[in-house]
N, C-alpha and C. Protein backbone atom coordinates (compact mmCIF):
# COMPACT_ATOMS: atom_id res chain seq x y z
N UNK A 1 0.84 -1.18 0.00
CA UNK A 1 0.00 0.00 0.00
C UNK A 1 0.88 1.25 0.00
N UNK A 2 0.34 2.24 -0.35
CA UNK A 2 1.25 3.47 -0.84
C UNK A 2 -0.06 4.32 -0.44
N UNK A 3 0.67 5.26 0.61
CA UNK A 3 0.26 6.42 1.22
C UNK A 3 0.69 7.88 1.12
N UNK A 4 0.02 8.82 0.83
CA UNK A 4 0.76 9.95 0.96
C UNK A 4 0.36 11.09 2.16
N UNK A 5 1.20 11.66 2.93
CA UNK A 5 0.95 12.47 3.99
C UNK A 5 1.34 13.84 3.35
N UNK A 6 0.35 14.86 3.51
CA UNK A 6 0.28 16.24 3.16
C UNK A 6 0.47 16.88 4.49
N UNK A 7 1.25 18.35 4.88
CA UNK A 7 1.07 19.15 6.11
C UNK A 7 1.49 20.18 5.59
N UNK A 8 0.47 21.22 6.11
CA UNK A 8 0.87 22.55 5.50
C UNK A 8 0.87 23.74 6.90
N UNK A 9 1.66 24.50 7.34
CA UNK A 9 1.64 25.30 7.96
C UNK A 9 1.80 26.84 7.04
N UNK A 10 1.20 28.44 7.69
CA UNK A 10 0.98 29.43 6.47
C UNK A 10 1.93 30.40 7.22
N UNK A 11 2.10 30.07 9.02
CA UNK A 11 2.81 31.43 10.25
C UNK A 11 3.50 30.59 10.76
N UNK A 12 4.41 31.40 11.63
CA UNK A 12 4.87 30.92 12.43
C UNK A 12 4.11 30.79 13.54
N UNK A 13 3.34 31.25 13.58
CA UNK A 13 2.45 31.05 15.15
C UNK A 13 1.82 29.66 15.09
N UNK A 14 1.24 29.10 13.61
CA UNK A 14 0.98 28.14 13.34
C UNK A 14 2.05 27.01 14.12
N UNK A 15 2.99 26.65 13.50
CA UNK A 15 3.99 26.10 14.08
C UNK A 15 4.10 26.34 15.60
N UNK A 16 3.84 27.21 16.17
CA UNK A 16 4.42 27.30 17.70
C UNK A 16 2.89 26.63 18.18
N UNK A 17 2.22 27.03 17.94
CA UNK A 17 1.09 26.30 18.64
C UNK A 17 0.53 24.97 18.30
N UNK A 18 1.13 23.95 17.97
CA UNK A 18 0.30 23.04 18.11
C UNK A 18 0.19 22.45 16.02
N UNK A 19 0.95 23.21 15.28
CA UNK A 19 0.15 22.80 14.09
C UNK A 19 1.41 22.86 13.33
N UNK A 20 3.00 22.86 14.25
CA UNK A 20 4.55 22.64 13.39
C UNK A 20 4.05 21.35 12.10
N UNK A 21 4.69 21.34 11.31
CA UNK A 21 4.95 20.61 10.16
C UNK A 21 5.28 19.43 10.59
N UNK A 22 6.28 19.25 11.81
CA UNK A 22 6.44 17.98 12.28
C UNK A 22 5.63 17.14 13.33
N UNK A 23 4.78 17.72 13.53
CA UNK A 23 3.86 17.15 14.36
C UNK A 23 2.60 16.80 13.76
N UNK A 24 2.23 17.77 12.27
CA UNK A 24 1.17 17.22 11.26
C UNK A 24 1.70 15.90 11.11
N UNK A 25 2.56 15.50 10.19
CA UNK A 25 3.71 14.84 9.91
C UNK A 25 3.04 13.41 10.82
N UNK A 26 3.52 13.46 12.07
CA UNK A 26 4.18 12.58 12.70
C UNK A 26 2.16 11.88 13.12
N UNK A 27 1.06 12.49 13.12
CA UNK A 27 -0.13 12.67 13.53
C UNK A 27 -0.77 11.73 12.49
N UNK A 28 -0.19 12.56 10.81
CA UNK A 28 -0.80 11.58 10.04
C UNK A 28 -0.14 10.41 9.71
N UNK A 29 1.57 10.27 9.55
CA UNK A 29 1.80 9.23 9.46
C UNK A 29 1.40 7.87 10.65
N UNK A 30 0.87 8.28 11.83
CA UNK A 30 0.33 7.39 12.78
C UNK A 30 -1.24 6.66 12.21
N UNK A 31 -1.87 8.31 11.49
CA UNK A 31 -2.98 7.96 10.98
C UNK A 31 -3.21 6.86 9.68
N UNK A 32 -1.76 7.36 9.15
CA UNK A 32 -1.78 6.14 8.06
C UNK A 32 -1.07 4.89 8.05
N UNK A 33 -0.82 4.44 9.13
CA UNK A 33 -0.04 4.08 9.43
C UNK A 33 -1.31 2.60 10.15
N UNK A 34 -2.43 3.17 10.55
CA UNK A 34 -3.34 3.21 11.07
C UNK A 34 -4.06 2.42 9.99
N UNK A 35 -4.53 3.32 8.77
CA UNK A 35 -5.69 2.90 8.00
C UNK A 35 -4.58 1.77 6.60
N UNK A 36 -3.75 1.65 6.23
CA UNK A 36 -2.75 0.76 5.42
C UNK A 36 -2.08 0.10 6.57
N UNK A 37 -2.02 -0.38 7.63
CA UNK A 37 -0.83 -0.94 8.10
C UNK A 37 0.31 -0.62 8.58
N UNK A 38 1.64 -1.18 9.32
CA UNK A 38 2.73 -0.49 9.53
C UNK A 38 3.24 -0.74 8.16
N UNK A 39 3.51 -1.38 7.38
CA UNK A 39 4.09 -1.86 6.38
C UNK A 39 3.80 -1.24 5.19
N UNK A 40 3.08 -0.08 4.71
CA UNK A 40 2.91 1.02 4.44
C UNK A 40 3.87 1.64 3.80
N UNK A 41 4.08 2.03 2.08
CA UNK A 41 4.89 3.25 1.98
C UNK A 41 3.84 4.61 2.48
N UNK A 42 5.52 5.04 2.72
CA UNK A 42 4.33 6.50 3.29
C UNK A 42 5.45 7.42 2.67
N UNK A 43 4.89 8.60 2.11
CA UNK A 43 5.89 9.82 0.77
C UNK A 43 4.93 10.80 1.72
N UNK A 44 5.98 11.70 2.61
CA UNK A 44 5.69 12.53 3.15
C UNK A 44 5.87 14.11 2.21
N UNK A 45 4.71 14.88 1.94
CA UNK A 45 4.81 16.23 1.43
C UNK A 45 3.84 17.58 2.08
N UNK A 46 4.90 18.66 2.45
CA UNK A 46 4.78 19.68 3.01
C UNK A 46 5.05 20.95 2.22
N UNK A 47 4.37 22.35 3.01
CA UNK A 47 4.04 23.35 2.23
C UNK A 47 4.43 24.34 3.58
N UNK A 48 4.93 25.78 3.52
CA UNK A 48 5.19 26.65 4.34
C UNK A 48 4.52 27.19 3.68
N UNK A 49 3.27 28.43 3.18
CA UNK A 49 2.86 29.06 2.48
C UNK A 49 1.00 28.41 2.93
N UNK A 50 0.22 29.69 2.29
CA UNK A 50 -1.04 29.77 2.53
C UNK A 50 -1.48 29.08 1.73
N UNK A 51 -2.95 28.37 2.51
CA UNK A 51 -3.70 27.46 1.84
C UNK A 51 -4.76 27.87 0.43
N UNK A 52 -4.63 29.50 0.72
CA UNK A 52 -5.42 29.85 0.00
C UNK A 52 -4.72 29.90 -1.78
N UNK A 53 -3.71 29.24 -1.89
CA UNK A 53 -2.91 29.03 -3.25
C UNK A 53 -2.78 27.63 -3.37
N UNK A 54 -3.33 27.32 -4.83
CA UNK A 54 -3.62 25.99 -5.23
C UNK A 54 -2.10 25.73 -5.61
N UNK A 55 -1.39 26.64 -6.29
CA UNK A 55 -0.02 26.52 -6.71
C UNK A 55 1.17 26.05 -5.30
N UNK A 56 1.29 25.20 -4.72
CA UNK A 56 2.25 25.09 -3.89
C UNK A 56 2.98 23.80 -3.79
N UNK A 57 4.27 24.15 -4.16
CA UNK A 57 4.96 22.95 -4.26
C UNK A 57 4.74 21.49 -3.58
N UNK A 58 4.88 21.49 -2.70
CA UNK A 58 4.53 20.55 -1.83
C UNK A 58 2.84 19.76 -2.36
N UNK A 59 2.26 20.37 -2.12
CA UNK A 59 0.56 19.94 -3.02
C UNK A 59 0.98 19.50 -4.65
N UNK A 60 1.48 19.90 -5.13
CA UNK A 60 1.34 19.83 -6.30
C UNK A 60 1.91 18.67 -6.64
N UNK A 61 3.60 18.15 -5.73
CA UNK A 61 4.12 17.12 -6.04
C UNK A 61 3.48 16.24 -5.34
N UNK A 62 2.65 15.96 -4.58
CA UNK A 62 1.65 14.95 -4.21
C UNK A 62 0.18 14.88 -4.98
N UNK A 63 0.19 15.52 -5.93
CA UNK A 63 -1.00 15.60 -6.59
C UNK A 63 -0.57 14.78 -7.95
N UNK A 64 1.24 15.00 -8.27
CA UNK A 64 1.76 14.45 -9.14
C UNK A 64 1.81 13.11 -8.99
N UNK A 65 2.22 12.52 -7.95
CA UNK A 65 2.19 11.27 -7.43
C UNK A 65 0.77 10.46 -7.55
N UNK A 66 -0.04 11.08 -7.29
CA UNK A 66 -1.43 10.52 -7.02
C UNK A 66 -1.98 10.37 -8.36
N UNK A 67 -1.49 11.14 -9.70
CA UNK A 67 -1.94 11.17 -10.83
C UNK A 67 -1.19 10.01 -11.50
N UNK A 68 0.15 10.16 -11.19
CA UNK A 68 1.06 9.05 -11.38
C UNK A 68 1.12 7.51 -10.94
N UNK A 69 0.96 7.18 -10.27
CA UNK A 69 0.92 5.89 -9.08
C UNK A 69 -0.04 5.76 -8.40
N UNK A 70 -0.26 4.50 -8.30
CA UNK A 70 -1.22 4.15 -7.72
C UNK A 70 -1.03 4.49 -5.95
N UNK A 71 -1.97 5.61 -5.16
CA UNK A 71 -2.10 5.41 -4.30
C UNK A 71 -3.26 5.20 -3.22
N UNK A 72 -3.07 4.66 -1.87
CA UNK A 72 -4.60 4.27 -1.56
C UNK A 72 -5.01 5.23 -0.41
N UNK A 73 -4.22 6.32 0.19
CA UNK A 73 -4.47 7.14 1.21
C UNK A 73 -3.78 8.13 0.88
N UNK A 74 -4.26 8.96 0.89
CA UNK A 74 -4.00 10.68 0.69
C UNK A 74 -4.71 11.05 2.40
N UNK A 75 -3.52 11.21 3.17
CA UNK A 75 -3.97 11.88 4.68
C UNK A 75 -2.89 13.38 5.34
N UNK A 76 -4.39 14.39 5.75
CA UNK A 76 -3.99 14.95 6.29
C UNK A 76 -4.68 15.36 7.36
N UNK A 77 -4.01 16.03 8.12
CA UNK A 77 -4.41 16.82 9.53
C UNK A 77 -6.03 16.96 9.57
N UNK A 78 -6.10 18.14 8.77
CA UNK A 78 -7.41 18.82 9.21
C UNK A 78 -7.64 19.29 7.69
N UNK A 79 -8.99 19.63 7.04
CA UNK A 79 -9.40 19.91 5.72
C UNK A 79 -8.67 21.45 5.44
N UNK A 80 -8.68 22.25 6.83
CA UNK A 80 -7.87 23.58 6.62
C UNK A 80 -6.43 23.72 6.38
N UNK A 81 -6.11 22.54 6.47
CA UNK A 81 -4.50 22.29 6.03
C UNK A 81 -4.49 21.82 4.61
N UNK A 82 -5.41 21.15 4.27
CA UNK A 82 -5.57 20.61 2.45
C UNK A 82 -6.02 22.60 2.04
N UNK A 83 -6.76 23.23 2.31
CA UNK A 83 -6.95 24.29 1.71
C UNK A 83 -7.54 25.56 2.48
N UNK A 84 -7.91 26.29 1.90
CA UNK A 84 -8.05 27.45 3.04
C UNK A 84 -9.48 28.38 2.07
N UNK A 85 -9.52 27.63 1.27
CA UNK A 85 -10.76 27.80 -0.02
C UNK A 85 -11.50 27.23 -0.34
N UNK A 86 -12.56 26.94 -0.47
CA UNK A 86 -13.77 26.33 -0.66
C UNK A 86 -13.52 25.26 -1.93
N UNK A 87 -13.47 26.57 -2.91
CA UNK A 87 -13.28 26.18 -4.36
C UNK A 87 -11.80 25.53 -4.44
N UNK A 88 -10.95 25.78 -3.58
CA UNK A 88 -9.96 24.73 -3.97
C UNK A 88 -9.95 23.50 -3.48
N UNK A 89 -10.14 23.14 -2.18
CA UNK A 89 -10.48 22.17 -1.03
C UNK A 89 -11.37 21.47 -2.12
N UNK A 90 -11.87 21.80 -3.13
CA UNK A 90 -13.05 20.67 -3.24
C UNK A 90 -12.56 20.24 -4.85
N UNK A 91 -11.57 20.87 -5.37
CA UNK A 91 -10.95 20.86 -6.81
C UNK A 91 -10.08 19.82 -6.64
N UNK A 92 -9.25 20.03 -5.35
CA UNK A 92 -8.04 19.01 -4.71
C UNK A 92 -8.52 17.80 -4.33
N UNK A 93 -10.03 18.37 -3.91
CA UNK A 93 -10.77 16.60 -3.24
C UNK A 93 -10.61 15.82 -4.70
N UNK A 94 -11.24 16.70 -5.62
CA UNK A 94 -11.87 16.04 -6.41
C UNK A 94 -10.45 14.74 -7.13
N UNK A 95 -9.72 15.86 -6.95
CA UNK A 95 -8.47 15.11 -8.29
C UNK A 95 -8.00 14.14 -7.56
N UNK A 96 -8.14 14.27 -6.17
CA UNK A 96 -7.63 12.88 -5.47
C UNK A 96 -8.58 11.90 -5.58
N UNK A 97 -9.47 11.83 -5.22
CA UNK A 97 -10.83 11.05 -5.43
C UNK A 97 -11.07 10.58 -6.47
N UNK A 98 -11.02 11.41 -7.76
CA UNK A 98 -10.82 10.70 -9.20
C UNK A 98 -9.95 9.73 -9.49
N UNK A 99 -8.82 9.56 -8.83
CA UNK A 99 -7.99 8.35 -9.07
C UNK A 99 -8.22 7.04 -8.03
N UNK A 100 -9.02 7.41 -7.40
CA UNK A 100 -9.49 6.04 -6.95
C UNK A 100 -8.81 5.93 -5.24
N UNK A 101 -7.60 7.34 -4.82
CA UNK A 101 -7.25 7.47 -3.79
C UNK A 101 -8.77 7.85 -2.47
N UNK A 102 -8.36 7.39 -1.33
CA UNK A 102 -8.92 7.97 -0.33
C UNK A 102 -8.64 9.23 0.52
N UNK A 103 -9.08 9.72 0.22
CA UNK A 103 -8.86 11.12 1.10
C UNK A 103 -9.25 11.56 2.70
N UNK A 104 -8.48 11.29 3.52
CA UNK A 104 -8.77 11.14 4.62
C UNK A 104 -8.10 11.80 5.65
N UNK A 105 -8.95 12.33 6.94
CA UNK A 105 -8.18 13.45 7.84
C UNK A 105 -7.90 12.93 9.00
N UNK A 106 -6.94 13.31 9.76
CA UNK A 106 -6.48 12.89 12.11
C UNK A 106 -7.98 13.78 12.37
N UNK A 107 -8.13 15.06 11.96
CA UNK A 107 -9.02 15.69 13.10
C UNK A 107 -10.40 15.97 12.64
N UNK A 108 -10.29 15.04 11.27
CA UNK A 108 -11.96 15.22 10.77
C UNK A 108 -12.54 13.66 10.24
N UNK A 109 -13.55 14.10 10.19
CA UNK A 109 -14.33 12.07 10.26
C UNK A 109 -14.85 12.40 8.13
N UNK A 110 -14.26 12.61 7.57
CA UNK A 110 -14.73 13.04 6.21
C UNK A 110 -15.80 11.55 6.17
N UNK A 111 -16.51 11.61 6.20
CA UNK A 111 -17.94 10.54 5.65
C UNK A 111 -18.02 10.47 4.16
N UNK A 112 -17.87 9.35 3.48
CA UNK A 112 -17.66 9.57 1.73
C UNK A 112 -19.39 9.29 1.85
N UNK A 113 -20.33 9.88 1.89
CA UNK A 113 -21.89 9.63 2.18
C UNK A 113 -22.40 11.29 1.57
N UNK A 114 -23.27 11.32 0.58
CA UNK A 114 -23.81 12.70 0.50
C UNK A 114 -23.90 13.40 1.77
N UNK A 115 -24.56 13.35 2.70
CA UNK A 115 -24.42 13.77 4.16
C UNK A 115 -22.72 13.87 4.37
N UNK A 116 -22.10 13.46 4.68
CA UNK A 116 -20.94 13.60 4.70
C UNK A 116 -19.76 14.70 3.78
N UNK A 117 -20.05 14.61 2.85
CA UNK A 117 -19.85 15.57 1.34
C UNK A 117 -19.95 17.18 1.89
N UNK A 118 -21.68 16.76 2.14
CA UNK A 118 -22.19 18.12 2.90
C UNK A 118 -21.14 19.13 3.63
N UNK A 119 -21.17 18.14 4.75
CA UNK A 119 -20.54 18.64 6.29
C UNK A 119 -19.03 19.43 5.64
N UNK A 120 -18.59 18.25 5.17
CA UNK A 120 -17.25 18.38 4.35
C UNK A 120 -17.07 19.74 3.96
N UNK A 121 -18.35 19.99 2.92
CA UNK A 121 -18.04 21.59 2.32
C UNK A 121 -18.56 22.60 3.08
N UNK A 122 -19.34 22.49 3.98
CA UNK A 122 -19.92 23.33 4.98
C UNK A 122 -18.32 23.70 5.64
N UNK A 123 -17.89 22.81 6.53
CA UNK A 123 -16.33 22.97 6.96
C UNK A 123 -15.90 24.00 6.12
N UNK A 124 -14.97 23.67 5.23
CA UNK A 124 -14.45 24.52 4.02
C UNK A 124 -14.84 25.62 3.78
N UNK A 125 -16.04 25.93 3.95
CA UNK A 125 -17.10 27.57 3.31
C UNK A 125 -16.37 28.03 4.89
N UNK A 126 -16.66 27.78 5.94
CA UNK A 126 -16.17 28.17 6.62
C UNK A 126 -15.06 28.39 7.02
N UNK A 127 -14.24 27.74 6.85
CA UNK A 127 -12.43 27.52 7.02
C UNK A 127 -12.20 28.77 6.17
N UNK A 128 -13.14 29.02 4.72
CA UNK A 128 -12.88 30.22 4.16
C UNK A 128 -13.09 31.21 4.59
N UNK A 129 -14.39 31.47 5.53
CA UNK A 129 -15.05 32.29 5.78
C UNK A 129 -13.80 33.20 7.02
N UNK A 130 -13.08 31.87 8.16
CA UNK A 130 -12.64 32.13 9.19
C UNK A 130 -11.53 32.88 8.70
N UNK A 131 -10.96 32.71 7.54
CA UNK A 131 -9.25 32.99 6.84
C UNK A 131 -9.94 34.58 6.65
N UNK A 132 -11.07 35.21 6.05
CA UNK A 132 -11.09 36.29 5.36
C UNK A 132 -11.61 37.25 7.16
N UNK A 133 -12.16 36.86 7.91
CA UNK A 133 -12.05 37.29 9.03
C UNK A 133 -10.64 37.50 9.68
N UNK A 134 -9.74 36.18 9.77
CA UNK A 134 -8.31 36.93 10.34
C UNK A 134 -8.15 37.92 9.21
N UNK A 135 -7.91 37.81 8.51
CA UNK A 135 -7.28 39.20 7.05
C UNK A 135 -7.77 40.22 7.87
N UNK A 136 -9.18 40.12 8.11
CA UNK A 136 -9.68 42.07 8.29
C UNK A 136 -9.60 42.02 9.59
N UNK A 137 -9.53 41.20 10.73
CA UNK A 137 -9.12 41.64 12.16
C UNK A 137 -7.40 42.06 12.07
N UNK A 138 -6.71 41.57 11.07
CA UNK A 138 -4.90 41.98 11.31
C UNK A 138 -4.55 43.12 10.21
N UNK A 139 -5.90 43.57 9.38
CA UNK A 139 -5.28 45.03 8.30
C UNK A 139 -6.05 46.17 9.13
């Protein structure tokens, strides 16, 4: 089985509290570690930069992989770490999901169930909603 772990941090405050790169990291590889087995490849890819850019290295070369190779878990943290945009969060679902990967989170229960879908993008509208609120509480 072939897994891939995504973690994206956008601040440093991110990192100091609770959401460092190595502790996404270490959270989902337990998680996948979890849903494939110990025996598991696991291709760890990370991003320093905001979720709200579909362009980011780290995403992109795991998006390459997933288009490329067969994989069976695409895991990360939390849906606000896959994106910070509605419209992207659900562009990124999609292209993972199209290849037959699972897309799966440590701090969210993603339900592959219309009900589930729902919740999913409800999250996201909001994760967007919360990002354009910090912007105008810090300008």
């Amino acid at each position: 089985m072939l897994c891939i772990v995504y973690a994206r941090v956008s601040t440093d405050e991110q990192a100091r509290s609770g959401y460092s790169l190595g502790e996404q990291i270490r959270a989902c590889r337990a998680r996948a570690a979890e849903l494939a087995g110990p025996a598991a490849a696991i291709l760890e890819f990370t991003d320093d930069m905001s979720g709200e850019l579909l362009e980011r290295p780290g995403l992109q070369a795991a998006l390459h992989v997933v288009r490329s190779q067969k994989v069976d878990f695409f895991v990360c943290l939390d849906p606000d770490r896959l994106a910070r945009r509605l419209m992207l969060q659900l562009v990124v679902t999609d292209e993972i999901e199209r290849t037959g990967c699972r897309l799966e989170f440590v701090q969210h229960d993603y339900q592959h169930t219309p009900e589930g879908r729902l919740f999913y993008q409800m999250r996201g509208a909001f994760a967007e909603y919360e990002k354009l609120k910090i912007l105008e509480r810090t300008s």
